[in-house]
Protein backbone atom coordinates (compact mmCIF):
# COMPACT_ATOMS: atom_id res chain seq x y z
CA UNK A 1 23.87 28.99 -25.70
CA UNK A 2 22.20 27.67 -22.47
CA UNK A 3 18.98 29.17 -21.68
CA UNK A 4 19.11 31.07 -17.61
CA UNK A 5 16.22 31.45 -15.81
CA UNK A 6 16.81 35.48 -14.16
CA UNK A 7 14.78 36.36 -10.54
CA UNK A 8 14.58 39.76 -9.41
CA UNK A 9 14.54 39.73 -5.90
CA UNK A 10 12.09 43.10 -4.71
CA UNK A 11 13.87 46.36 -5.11
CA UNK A 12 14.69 49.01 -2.47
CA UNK A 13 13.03 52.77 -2.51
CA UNK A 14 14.93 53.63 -5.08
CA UNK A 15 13.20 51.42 -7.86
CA UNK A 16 16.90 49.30 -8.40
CA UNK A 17 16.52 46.01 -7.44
CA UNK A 18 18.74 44.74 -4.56
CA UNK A 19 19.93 41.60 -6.08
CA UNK A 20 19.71 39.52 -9.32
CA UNK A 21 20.01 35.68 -8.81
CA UNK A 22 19.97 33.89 -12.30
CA UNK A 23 18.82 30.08 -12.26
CA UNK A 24 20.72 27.93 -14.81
CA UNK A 25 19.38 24.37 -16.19
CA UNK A 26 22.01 22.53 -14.64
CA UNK A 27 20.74 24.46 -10.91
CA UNK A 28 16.99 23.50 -11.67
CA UNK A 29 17.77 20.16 -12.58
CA UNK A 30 19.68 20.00 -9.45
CA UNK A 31 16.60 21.13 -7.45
CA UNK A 32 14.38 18.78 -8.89
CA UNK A 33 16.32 16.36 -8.19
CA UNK A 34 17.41 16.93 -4.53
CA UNK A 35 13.78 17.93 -4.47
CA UNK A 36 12.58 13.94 -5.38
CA UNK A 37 15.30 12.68 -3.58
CA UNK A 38 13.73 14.39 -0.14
CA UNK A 39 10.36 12.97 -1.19
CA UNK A 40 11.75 9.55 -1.59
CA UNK A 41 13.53 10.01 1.87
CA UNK A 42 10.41 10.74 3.40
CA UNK A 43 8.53 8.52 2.24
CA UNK A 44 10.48 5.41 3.07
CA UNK A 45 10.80 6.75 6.54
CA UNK A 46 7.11 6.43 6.67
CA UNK A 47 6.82 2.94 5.15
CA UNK A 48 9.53 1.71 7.63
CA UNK A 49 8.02 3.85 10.46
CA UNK A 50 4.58 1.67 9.33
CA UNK A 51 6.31 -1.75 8.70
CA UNK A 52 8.04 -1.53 12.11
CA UNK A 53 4.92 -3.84 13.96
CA UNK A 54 5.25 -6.28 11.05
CA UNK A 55 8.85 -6.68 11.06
CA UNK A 56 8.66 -7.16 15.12
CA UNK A 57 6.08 -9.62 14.18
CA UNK A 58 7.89 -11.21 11.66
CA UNK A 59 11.13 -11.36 14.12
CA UNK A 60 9.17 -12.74 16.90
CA UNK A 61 7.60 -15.52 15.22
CA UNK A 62 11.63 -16.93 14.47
CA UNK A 63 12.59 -16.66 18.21
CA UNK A 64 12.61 -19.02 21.23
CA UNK A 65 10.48 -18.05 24.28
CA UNK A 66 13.08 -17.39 26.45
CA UNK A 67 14.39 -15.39 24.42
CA UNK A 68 11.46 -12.63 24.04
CA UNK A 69 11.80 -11.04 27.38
CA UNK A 70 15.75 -10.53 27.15
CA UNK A 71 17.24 -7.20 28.55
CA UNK A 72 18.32 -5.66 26.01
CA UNK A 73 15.97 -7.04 23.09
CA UNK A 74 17.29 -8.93 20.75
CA UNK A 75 16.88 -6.80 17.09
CA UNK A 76 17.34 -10.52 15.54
CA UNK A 77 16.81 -13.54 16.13
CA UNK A 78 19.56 -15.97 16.79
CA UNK A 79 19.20 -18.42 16.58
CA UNK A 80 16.77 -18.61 13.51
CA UNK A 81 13.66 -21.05 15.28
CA UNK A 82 11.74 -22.19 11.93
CA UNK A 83 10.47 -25.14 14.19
CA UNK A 84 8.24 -22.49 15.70
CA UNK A 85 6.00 -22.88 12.48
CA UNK A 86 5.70 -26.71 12.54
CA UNK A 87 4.94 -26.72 15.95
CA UNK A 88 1.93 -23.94 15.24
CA UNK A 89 1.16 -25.95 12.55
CA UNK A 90 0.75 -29.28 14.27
CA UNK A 91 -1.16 -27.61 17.32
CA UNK A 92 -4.48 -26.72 15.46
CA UNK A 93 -6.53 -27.19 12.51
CA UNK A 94 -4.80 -24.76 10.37
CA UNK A 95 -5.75 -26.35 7.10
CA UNK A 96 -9.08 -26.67 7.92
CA UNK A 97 -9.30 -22.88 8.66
CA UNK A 98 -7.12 -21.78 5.23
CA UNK A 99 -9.90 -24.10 3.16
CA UNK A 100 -12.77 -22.62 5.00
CA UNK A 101 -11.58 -19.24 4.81
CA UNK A 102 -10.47 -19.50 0.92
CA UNK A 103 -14.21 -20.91 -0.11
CA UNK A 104 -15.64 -17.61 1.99
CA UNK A 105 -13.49 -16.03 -0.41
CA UNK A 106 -13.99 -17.26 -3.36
CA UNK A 107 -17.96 -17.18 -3.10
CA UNK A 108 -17.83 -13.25 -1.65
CA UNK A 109 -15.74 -12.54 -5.01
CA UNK A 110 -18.51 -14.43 -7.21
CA UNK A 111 -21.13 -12.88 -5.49
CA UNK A 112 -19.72 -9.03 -3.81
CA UNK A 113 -17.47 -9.03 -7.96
CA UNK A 114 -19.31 -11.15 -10.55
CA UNK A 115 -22.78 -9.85 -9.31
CA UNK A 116 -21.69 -6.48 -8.59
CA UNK A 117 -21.03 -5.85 -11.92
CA UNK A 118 -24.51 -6.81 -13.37
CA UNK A 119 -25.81 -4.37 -10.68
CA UNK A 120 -23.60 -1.37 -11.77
CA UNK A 121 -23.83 -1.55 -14.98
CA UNK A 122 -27.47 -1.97 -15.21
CA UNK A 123 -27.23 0.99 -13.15
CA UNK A 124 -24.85 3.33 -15.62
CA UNK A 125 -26.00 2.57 -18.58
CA UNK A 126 -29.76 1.41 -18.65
CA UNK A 127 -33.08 3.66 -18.14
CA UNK A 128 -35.92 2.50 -15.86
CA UNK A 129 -38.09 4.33 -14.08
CA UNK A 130 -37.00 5.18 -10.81
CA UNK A 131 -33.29 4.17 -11.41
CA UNK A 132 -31.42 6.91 -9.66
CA UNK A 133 -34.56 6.32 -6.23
CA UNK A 134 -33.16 2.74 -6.19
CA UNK A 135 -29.47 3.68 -6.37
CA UNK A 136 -29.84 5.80 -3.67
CA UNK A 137 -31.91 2.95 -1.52
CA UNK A 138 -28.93 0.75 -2.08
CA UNK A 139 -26.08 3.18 -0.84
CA UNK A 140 -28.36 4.08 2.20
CA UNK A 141 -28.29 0.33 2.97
CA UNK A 142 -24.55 1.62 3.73
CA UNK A 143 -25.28 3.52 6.66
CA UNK A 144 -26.88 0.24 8.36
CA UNK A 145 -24.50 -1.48 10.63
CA UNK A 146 -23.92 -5.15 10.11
CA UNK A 147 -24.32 -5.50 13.88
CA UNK A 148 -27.81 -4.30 13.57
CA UNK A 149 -28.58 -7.43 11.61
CA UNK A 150 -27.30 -9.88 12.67
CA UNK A 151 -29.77 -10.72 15.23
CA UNK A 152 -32.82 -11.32 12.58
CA UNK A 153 -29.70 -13.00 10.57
CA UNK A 154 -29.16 -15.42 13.17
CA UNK A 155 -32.71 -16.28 13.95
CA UNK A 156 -33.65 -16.93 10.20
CA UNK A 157 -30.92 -19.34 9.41
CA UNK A 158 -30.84 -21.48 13.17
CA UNK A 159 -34.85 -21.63 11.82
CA UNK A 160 -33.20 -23.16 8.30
CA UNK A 161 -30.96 -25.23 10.56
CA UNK A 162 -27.76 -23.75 8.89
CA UNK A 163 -25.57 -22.61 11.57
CA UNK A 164 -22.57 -23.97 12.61
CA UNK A 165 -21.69 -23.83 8.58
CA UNK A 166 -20.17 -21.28 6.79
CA UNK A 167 -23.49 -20.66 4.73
CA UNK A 168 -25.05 -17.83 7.59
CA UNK A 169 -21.57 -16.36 6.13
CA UNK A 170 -21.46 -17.05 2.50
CA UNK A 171 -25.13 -16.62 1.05
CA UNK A 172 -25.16 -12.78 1.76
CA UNK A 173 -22.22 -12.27 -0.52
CA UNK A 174 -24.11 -13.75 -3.59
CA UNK A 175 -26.01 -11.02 -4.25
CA UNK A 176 -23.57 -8.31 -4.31
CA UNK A 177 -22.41 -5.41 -2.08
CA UNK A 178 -23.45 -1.64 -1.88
CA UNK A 179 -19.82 -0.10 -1.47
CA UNK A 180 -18.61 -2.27 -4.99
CA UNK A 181 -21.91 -1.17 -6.65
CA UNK A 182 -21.30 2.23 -6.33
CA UNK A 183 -16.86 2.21 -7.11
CA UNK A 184 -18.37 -0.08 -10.60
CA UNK A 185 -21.27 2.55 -11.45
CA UNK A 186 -19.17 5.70 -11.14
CA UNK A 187 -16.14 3.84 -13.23
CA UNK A 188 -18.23 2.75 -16.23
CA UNK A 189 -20.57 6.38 -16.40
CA UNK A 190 -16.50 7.76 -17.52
CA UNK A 191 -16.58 4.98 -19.70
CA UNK A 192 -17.56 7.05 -23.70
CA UNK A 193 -21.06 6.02 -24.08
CA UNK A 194 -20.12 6.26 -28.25
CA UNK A 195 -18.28 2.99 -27.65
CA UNK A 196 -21.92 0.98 -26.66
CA UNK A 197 -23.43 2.94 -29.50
CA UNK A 198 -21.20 1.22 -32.01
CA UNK A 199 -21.00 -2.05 -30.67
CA UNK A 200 -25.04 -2.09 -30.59
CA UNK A 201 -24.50 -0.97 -34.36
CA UNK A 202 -22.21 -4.08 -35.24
CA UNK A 203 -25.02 -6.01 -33.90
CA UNK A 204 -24.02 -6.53 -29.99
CA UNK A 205 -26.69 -6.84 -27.46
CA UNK A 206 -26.09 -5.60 -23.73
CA UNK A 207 -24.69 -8.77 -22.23
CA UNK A 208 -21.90 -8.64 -25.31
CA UNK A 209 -21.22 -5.01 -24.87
CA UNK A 210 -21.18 -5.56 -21.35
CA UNK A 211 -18.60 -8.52 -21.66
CA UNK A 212 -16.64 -7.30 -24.78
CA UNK A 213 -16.28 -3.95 -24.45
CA UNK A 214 -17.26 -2.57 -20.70
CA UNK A 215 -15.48 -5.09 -18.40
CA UNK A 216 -12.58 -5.09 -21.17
CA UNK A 217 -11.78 -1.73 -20.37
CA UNK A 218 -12.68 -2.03 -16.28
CA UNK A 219 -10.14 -3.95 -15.40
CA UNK A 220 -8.45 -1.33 -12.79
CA UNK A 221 -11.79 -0.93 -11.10
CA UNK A 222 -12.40 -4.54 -11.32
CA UNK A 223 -9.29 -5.14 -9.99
CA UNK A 224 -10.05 -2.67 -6.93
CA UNK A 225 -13.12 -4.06 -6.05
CA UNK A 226 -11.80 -8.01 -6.27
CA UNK A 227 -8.85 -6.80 -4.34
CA UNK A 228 -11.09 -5.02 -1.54
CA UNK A 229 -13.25 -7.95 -1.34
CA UNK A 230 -10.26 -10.62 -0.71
CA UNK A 231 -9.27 -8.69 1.95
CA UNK A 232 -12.50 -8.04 3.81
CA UNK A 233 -13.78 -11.73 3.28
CA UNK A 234 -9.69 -13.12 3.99
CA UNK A 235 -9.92 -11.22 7.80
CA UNK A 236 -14.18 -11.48 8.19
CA UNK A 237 -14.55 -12.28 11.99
CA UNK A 238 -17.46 -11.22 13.39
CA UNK A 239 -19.92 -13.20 11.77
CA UNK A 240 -18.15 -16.38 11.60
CA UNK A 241 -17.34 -15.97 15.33
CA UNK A 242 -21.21 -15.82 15.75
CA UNK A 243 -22.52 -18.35 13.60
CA UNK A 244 -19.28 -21.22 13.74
CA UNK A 245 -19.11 -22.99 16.81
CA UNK A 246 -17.22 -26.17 16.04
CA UNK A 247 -13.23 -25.37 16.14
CA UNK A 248 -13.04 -27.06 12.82
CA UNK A 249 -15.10 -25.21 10.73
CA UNK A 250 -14.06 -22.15 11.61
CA UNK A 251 -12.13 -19.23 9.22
CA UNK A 252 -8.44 -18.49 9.82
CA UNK A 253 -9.18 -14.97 11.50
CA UNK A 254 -11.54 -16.65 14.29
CA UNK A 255 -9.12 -19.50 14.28
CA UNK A 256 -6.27 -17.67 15.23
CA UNK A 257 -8.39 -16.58 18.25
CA UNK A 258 -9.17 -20.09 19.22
CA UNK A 259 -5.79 -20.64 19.07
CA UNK A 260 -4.53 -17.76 21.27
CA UNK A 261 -6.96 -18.84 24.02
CA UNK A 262 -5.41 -22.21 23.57
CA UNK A 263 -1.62 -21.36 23.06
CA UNK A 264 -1.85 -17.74 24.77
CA UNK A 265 1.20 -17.78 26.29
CA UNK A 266 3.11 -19.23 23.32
CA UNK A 267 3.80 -16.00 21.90
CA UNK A 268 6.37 -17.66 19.20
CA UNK A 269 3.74 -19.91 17.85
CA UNK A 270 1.14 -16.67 18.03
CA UNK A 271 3.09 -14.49 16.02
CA UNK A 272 3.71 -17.42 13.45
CA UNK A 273 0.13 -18.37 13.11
CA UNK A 274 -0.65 -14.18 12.72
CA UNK A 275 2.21 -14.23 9.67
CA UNK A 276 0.50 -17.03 7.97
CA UNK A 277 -2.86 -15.02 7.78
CA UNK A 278 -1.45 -12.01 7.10
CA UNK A 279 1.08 -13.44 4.02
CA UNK A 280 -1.92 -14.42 1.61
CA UNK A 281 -2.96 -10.57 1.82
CA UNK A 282 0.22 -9.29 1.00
CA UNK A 283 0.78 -11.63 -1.80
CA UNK A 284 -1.87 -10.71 -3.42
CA UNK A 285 -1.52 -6.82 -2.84
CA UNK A 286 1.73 -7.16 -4.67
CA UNK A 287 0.89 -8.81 -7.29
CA UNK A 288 -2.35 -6.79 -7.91
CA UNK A 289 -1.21 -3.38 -6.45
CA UNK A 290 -0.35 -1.96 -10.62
CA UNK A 291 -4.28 -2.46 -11.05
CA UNK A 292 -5.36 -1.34 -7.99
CA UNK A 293 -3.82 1.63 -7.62
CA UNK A 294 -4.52 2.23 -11.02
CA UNK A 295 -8.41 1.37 -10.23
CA UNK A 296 -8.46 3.75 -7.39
CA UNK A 297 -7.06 6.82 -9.59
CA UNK A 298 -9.13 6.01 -12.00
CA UNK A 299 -12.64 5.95 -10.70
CA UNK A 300 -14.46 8.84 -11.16
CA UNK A 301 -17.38 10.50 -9.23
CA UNK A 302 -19.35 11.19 -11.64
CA UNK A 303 -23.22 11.19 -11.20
């Protein structure tokens, strides 16, 4: 015999109750349901309600010129204009920009990853004197705008004769950020400090049970941090915009603003060259997003 679910609605003076309203399975499965359904509803509403810049984006970038300013707008295009892409392509140095901009990236997630991790765990699971001072110096260093730097930063490397290079952008990333310090630290202090105890047993120094059993089980907040980093180095534009000069050398993000004061009124071309920089991000959101929303969920705040 099915189980009901009874609710007694409040009673009246009298102390009998006004009405009884029994709740079958099959009705609370039905609410659930309709219940997730809603949420689902909602939530792609949102999404679309946030993808709707993209998608105008995306549908400019396939459209002739003439065709932008049409009363009523067109919702597609038609016809489909994948010339506009070649032409963007052939009007500027965009492979110079994608190579600059990918070794930026791949030296900030060496330096702001790889190094980070040295730092955070030395940091969660070592003992020094005056450990928790210095973790607090480097989260301060947080509060200090890059803008506020980047004066002396310019002055010491146009003394080193390094500017016009992507090295005034590259070396500060080799030595770790604050921000990926602390996500790593709080992650491994919920990592079971019994698990370093018995790999130090079986003979493992910290460098083994650092690579064989902490970063092993990191890999969401790993994930997080490489995935933050691609981004922020992949769409960096102030400093390369102060230290790159030559149209060449610079990164996609400041080369898409050469281009627009070039090509301004090409708006086709514009959106096109704004699709290419934005496509490597979401490739790689998608096919890290299991990981990094993991990572995010998963770090803790523990101090």
């Amino acid at each position: 015999m099915a189980q009901q679910t009874v609710t007694v609605e409040p009673s009246d003076p009298s102390g009998m109750p006004s009405s009884v309203r029994i709740r079958t399975p099959a009705r609370i499965r039905a609410m659930r349901v309709s219940g997730r359904v809603l949420t689902y509803v909602v939530l792609w509403l949102g999404s679309f309600v946030y993808a709707i810049p993209f998608l105008w984006m995306v549908r400019t970038s396939f459209m002739r010129l003439d065709k932008l300013f049409e009363e009523p707008p067109q919702i597609w295009p038609d016809p489909w204009i994948w010339q506009n892409y070649i032409d963007m392509w052939e009007t500027g140095p965009f492979a110079n920009w994608i190579v600059n901009s990918l070794i930026l990236v791949a030296l900030g997630m060496f330096g702001q990853t790889f190094i980070s991790i040295f730092v955070a765990y030395g940091f969660a699971r070592t003992q020094f004197p005056g450990r928790n001072q210095l973790f607090v110096l480097i989260l301060a260093t947080l509060m200090l705008p890059g803008h506020v730097t980047i004066v002396p930063k310019f002055i010491m490397f146009r003394t080193v004769g390094l500017l016009d290079s992507l090295w005034p952008v590259a070396l500060p990333d080799l030595w770790g950020q604050a921000f990926y310090i602390f996500i790593l630290r709080q992650f491994f202090l919920t990592l079971p400090v019994e698990l370093d105890e018995a790999a130090e047993i079986d003979g493992a120094n910290l460098l083994q049970v650092l690579f064989r059993v902490v970063i092993p089980l990191s890999k969401p907040a790993i994930a997080t941090v490489a995935v933050f980093n691609f981004i922020n180095k992949w769409n960096e534009f102030f400093e390369p915009f102060v230290f790159i000069q030559t149209p060449e050398k610079l990164t996609l993000a400041v080369g898409i603003r050469w281009f627009r004061t070039q090509y301004g009124t090409e708006f086709q071309m514009l959106m096109a060259a704004s699709i290419v920089s934005v496509a490597p991000i979401v490739i790689v959101f998608f096919f890290a997003q299991k990981q990094f929303v993991r990572g995010i969920a998963l770090t803790g705040i523990k101090s």
